[in-house]
Structure formats: C-alpha cells, structure tokens
Protein backbone atom coordinates (compact mmCIF):
# COMPACT_ATOMS: atom_id res chain seq x y z
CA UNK A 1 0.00 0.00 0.00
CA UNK A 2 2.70 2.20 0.62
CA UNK A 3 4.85 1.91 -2.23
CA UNK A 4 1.69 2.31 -3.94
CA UNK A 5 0.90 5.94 -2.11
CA UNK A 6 4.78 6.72 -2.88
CA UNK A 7 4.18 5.75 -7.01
CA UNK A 8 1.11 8.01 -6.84
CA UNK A 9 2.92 11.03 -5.60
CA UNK A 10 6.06 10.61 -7.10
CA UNK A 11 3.43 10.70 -10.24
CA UNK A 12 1.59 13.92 -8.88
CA UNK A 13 4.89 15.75 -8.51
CA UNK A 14 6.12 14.93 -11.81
CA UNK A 15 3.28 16.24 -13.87
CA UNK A 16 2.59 19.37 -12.14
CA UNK A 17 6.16 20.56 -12.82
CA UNK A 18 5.59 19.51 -16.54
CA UNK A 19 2.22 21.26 -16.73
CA UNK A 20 4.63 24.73 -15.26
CA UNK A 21 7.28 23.78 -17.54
CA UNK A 22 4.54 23.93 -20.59
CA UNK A 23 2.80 27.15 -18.85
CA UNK A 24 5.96 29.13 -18.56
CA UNK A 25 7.23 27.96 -22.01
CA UNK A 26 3.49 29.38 -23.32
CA UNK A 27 4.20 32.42 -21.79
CA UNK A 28 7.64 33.01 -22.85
CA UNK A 29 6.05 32.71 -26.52
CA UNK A 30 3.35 34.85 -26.25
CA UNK A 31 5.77 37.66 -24.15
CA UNK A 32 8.33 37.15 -27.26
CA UNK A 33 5.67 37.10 -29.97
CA UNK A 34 4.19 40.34 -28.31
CA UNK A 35 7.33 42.09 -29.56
CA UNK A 36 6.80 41.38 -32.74
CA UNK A 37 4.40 42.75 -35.10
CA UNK A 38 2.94 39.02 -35.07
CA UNK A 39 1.59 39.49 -31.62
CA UNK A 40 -1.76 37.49 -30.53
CA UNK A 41 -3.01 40.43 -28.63
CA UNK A 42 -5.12 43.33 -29.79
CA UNK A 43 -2.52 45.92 -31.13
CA UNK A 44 -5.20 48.56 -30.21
CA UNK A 45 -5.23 48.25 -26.06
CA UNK A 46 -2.46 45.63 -25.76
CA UNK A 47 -4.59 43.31 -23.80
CA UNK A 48 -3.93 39.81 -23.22
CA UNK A 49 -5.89 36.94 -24.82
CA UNK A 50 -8.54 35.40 -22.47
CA UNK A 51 -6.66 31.96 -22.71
CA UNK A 52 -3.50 33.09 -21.24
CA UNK A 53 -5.43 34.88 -18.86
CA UNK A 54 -6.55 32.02 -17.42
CA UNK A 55 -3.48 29.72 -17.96
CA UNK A 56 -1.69 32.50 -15.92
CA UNK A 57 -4.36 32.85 -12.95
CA UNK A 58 -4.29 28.98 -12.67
CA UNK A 59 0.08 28.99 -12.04
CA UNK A 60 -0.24 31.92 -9.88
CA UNK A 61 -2.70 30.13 -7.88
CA UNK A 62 -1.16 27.20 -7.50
CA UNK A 63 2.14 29.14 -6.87
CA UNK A 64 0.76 30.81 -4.04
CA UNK A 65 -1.31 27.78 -2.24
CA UNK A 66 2.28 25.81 -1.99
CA UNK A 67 3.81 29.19 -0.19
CA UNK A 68 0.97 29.17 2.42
C-alpha cells in the first residue's frame, strides 16, 4: 500500500512541474511574440488573450497555495 501511495505522488509531482514547464514555455512565446508585429493580442489596447489569462491565474494560484 505504501509503495503504492509513494508511485502516486512521485506521479503527482512529476506532472505538475511539466504542466509549469509547458505554462511558462506558453508564456515566454506569447511575451516574445508580443514584440513582434505578429503578436496574438489586440494591437489597439495591448490586452492579453482570455486563454493566457486564465493559464496565468491557474500557475499563480497554484504558486501561491504551496507558499501558504
């Protein structure tokens, strides 16, 4: 049972850091793209999409329940 537990968060750990690896490589892109005139945000108001929005409120959340 407990090597079990131990595969199951050793599993756990492993994808959350790929999930930030993929968020902060996501972000990186659209940051670099937004210096280019290729960006994927409205050149009018410079606003973010909605997507990254969320991706971004998700990491920061989980960010800030593991300092607590």
């Amino acid at each position: 049972m407990r090597k079990d537990m131990d595969i199951c968060l050793f599993t756990n750990h492993f994808l959350v850091s790929r999930l930030k690896i993929m968020l902060i490589s996501v972000n990186d892109r659209f940051w670099s793209a937004n210096n280019h005139d290729y960006s994927w945000s409205n050149p009018e108001n410079g606003s973010k999409p909605a997507e990254m929005l969320s991706l971004w409120r998700i990491f920061n959340q989980q960010r800030s329940w593991k300092e607590k």
